[in-house]
Protein backbone atom coordinates (compact mmCIF):
# COMPACT_ATOMS: atom_id res chain seq x y z
CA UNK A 1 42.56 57.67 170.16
CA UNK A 2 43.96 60.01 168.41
CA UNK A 3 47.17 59.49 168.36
CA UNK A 4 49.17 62.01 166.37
CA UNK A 5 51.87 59.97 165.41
CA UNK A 6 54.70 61.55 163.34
CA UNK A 7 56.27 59.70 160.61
CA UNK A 8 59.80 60.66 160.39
CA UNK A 9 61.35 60.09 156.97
CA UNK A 10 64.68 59.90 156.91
CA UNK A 11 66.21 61.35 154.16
CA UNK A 12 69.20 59.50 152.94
CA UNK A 13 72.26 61.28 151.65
CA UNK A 14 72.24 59.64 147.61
CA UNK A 15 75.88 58.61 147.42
CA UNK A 16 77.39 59.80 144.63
CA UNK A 17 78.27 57.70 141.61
CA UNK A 18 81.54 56.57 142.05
CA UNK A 19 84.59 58.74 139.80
CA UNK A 20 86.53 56.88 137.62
CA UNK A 21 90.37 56.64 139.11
CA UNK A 22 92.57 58.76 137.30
CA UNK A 23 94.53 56.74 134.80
CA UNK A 24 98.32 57.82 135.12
CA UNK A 25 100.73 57.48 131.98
CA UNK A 26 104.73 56.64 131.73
CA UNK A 27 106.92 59.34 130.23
CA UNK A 28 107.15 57.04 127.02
CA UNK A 29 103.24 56.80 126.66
CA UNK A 30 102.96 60.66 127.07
CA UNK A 31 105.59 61.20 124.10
CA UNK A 32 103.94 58.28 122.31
CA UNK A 33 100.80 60.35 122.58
CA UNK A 34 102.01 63.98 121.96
CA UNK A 35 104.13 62.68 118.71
CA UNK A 36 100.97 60.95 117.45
CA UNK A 37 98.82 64.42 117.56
CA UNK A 38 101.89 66.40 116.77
CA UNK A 39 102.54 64.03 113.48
CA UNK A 40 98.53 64.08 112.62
CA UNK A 41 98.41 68.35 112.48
CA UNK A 42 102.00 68.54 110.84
CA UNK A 43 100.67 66.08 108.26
CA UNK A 44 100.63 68.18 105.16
CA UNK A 45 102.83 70.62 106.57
CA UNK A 46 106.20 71.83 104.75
CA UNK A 47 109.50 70.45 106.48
CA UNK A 48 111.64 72.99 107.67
CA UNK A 49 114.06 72.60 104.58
CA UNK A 50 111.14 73.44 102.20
CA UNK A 51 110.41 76.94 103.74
CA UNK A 52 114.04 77.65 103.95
CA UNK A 53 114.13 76.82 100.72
CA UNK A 54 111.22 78.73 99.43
CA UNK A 55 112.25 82.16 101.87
CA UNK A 56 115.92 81.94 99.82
CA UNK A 57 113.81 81.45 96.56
CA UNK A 58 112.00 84.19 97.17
CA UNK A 59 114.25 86.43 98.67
CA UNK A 60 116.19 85.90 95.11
CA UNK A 61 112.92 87.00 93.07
CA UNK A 62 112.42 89.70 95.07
CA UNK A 63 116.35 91.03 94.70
CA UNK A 64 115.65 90.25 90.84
CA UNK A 65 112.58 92.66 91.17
CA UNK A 66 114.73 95.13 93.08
CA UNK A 67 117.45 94.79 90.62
CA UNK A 68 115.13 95.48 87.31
CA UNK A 69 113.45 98.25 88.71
CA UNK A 70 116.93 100.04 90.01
CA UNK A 71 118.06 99.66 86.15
CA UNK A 72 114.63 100.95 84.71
CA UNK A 73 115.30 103.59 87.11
CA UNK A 74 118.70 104.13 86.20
CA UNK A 75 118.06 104.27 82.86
CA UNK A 76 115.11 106.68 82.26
CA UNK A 77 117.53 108.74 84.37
CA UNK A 78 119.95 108.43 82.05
CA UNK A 79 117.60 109.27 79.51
CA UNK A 80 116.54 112.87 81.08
CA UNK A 81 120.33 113.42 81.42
CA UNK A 82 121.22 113.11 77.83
CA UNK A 83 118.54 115.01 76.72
CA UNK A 84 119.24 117.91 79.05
CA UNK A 85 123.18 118.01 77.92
CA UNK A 86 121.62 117.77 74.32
CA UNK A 87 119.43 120.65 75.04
CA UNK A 88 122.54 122.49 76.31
CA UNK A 89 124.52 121.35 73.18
CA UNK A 90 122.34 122.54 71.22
CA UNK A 91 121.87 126.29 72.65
CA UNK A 92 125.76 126.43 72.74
CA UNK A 93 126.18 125.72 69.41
CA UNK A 94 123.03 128.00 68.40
CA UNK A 95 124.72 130.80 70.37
CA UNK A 96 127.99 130.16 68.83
CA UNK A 97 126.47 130.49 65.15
CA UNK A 98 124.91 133.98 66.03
CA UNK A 99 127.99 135.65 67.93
CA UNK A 100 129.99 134.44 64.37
CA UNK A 101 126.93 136.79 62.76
CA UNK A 102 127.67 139.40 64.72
CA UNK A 103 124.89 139.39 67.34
CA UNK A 104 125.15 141.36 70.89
CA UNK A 105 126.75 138.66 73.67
CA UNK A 106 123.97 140.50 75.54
CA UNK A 107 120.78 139.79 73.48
CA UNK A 108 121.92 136.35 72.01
CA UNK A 109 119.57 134.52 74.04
CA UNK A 110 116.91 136.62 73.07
CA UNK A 111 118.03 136.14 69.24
CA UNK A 112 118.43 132.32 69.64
CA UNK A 113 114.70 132.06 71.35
CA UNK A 114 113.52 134.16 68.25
CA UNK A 115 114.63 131.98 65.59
CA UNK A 116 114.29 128.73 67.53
CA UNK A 117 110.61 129.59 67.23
CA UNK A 118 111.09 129.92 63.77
CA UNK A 119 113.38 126.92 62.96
CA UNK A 120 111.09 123.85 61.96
CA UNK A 121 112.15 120.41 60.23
CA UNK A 122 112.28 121.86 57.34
CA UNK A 123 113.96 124.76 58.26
CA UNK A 124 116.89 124.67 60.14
CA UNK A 125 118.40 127.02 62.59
CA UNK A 126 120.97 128.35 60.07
CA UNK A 127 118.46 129.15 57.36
CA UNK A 128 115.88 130.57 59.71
CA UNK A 129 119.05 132.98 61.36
CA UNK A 130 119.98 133.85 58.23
CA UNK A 131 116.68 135.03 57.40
CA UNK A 132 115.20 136.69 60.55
CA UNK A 133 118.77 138.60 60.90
CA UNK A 134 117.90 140.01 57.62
CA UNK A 135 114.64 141.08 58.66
CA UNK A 136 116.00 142.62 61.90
CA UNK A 137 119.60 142.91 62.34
CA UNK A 138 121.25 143.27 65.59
CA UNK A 139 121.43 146.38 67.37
CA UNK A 140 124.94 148.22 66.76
CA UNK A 141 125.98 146.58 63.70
CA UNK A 142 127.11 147.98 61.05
CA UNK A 143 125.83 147.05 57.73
CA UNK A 144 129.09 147.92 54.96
CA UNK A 145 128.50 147.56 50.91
CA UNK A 146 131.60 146.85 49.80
CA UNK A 147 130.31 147.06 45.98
CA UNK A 148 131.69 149.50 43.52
CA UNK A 149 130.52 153.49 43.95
CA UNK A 150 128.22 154.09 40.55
CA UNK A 151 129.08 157.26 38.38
CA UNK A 152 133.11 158.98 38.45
CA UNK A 153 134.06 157.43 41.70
CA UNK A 154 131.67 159.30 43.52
CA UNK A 155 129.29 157.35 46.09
CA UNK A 156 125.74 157.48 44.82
CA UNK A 157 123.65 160.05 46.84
CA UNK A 158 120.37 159.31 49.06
CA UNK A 159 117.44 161.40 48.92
CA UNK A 160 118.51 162.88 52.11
CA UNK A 161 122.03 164.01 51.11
CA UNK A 162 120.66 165.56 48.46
CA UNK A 163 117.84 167.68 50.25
CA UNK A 164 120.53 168.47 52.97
CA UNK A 165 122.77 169.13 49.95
CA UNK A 166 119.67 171.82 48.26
CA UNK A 167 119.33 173.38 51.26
CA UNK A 168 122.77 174.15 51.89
CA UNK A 169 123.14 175.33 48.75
CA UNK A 170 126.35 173.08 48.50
CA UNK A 171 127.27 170.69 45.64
CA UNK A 172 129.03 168.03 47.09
């Protein structure tokens, strides 16, 4: 006898382990809670009078900062300033000295550069003017002796006068 028989297995569902309820908290345990954590990662942490304290403390080395470097500033300004209206002083006062020795308004610049070049520490403007405008007077001027005519009153003679005097055949 063959008897098929079929064995049914039932296959059971596996229940599922049960879930823990939900625990539910009060208002006052929540803020219990959230102050504890909130105390625990502030720990350490600067109180809001500290970093007002320290932004004002800084803020005042900063505008210390700010306040040195406007007067460095300020002053090596001041420095470049003096020493240009020193500069100008200078010229103006070197130009004044050769229009009293008779140089050209026109070419005094020229004149001043010239001896400028020439001036040293040693050597100061004055002596080196008086010494180039020896060596190469101004244009125009007019270079009078005013010492005494030698022999009877009668103004010594260049070579030239007397040549032009030869050829002439004049005695003057």
């Amino acid at each position: 006898m063959n008897e098929n028989t079929e064995s049914t297995t039932t296959i059971t569902p596996a229940t599922e382990p049960e879930k823990p309820s939900e625990k539910t908290f009060t208002k006052a345990e929540l803020e219990a809670i959230v102050g504890k954590r909130i105390s625990k990662a502030l720990k350490g942490m600067p109180s809001e009078e500290e970093i007002t304290a320290f932004q004002e403390w800084k803020a005042g080395q900063q505008t210390e900062k700010d306040k040195w470097d406007a007067m460095v500033k300020e002053r090596d300004e001041s420095k470049t300033a003096l020493s240009a209206a020193m500069a100008k002083v200078e010229q103006y006062e070197r130009e004044k000295f050769l229009l009293g020795k008779g140089v050209n308004a026109d070419d005094v610049d020229y004149y001043a550069f010239k001896i400028g070049k020439l001036a040293t520490d040693t050597t100061g403007f004055e002596k080196a003017a008086e010494q180039y405008l020896k060596a190469h007077p101004p244009a125009g001027t007019v270079q009078v002796d005013f010492g005494a005519p030698l022999g009877g009153g009668q103004p010594a003679k260049s070579e030239n006068e007397m040549m032009n005097n030869l050829i002439r055949n004049t005695r003057k």
